[in-house]
N, C-alpha and C. Protein backbone atom coordinates (compact mmCIF):
# COMPACT_ATOMS: atom_id res chain seq x y z
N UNK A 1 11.76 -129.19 23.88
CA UNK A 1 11.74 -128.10 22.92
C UNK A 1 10.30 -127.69 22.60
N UNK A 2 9.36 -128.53 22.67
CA UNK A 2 8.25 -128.20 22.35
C UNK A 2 7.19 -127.06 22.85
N UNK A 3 7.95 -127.29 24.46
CA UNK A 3 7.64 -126.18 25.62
C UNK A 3 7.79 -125.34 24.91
N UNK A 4 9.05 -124.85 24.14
CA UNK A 4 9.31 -123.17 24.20
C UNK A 4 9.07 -122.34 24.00
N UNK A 5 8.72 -121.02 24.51
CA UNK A 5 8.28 -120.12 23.58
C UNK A 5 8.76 -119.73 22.35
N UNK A 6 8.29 -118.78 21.52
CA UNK A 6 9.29 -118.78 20.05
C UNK A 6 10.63 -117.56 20.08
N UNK A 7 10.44 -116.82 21.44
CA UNK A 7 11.68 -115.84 22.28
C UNK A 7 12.88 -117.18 22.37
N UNK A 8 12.32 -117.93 23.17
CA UNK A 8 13.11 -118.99 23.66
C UNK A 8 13.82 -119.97 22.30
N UNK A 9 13.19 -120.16 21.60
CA UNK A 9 13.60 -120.90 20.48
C UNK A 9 14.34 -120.12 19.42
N UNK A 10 14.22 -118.90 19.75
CA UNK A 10 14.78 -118.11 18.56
C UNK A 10 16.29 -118.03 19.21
N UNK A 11 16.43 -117.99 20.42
CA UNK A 11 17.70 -118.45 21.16
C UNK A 11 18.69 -119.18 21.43
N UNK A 12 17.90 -120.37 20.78
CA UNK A 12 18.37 -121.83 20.69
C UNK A 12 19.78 -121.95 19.59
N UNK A 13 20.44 -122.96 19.96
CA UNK A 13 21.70 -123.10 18.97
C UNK A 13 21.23 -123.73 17.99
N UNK A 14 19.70 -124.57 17.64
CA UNK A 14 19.51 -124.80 16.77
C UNK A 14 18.52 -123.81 15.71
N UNK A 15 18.01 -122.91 16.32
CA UNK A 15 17.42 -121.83 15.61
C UNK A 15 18.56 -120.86 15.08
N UNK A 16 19.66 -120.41 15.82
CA UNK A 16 20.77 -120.15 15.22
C UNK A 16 21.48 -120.26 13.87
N UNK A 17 21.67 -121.86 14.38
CA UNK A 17 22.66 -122.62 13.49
C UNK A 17 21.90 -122.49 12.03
N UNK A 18 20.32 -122.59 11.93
CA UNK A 18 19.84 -122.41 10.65
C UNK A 18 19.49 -121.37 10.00
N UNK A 19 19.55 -120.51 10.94
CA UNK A 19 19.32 -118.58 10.69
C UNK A 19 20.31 -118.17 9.84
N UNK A 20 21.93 -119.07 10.95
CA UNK A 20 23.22 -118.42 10.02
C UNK A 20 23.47 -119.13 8.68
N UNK A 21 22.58 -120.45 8.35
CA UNK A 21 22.93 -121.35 6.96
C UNK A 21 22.48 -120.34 5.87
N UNK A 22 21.17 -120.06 6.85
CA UNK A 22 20.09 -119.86 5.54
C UNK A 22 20.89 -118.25 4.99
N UNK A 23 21.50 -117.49 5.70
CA UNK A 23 21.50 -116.10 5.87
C UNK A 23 23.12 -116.52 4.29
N UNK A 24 24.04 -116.90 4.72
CA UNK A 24 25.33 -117.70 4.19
C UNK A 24 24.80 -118.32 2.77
N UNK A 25 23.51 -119.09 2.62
CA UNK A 25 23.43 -119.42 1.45
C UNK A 25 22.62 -118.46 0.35
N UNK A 26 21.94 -117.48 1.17
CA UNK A 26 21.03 -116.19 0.47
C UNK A 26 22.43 -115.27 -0.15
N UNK A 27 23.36 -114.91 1.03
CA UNK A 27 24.46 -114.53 0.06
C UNK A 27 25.32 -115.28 -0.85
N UNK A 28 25.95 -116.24 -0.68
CA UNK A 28 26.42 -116.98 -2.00
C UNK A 28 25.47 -117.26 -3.18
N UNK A 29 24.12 -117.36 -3.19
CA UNK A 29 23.19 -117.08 -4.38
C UNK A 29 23.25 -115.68 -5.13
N UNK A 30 23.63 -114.83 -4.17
CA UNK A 30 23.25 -113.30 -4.81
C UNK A 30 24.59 -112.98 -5.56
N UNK A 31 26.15 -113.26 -5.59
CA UNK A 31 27.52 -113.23 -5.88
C UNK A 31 26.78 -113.43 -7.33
N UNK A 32 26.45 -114.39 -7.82
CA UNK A 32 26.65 -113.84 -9.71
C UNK A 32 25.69 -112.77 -10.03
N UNK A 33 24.41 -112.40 -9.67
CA UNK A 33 23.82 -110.85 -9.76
C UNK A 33 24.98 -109.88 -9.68
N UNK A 34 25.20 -109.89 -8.51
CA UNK A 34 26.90 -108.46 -7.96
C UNK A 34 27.72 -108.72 -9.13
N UNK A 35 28.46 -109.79 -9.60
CA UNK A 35 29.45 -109.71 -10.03
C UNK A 35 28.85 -109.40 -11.95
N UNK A 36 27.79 -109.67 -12.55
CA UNK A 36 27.38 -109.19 -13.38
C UNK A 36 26.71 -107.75 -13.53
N UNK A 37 26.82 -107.17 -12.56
CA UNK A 37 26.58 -105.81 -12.28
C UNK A 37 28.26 -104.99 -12.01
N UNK A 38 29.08 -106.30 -12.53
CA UNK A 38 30.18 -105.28 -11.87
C UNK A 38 31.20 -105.05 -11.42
N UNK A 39 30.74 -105.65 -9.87
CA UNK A 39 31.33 -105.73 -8.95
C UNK A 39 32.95 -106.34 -8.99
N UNK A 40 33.70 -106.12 -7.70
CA UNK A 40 34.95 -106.69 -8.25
C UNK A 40 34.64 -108.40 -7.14
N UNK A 41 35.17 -108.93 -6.98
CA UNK A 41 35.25 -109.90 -6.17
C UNK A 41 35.74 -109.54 -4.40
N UNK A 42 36.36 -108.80 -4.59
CA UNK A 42 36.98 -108.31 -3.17
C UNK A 42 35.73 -107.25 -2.83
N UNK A 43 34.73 -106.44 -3.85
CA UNK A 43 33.88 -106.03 -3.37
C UNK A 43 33.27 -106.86 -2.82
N UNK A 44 32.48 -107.48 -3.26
CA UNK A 44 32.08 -108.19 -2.93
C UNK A 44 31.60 -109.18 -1.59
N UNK A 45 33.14 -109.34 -1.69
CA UNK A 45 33.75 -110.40 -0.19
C UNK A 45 33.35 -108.93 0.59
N UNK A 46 33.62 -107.70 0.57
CA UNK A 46 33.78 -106.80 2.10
C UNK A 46 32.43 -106.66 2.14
N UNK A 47 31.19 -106.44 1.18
CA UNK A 47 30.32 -105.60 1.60
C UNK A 47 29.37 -106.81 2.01
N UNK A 48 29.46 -108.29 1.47
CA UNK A 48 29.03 -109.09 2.56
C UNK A 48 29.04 -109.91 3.19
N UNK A 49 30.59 -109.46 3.76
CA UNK A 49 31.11 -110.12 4.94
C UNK A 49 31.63 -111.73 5.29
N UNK A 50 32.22 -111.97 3.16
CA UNK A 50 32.36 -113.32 3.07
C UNK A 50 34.26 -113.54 2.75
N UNK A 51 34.36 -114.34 2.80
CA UNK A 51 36.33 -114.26 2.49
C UNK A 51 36.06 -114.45 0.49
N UNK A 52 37.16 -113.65 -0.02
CA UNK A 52 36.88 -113.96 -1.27
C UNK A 52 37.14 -115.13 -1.87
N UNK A 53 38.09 -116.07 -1.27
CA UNK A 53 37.48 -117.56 -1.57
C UNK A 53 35.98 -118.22 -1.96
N UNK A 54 35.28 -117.25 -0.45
CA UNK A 54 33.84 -118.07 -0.83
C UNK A 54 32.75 -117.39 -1.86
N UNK A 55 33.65 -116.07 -1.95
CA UNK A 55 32.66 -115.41 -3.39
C UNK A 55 33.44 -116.34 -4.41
N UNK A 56 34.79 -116.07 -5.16
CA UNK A 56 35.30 -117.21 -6.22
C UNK A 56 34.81 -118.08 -6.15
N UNK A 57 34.06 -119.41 -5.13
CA UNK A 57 33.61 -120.71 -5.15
C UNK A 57 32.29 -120.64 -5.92
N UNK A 58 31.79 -119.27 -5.22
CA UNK A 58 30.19 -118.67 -5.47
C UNK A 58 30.19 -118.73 -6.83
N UNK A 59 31.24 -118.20 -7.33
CA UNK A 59 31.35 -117.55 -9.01
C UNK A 59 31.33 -119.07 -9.95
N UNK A 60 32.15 -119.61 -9.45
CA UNK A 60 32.99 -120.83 -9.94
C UNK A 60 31.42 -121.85 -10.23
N UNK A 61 30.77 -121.89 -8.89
CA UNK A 61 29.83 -122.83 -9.26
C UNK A 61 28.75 -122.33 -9.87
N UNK A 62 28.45 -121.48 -10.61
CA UNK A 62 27.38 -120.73 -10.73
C UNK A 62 28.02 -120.72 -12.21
N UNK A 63 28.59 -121.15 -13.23
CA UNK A 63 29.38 -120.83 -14.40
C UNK A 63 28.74 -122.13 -15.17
């Protein structure tokens, strides 16, 4: 891995795998901003692209 270029590494399933954590936990942080602005929960879930389970969990732990 050390070889790689950073094209090559940005390719990787482990550059991935932490792109999509980090991307997944930036939105479940942002759910109580939206929902104190408002929002409904099903907004929510569509505009970013989460099931509304994981906005409610979002909400739930954030209380």
């Amino acid at each position: 891995m050390l070889n790689m270029s950073m094209e090559e590494f940005k390719k990787s399933r482990l550059y991935q795998g932490i792109w999509e954590e980090g991307a997944l936990s930036t939105k479940l942080r942002i759910v109580p901003l939206l929902l104190e602005l408002g929002l409904t929960v099903e907004e929510i879930a569509r505009r970013l692209e989460l099931t509304v389970e994981q906005v409610q969990q979002a909400a739930q732990n954030n209380e």
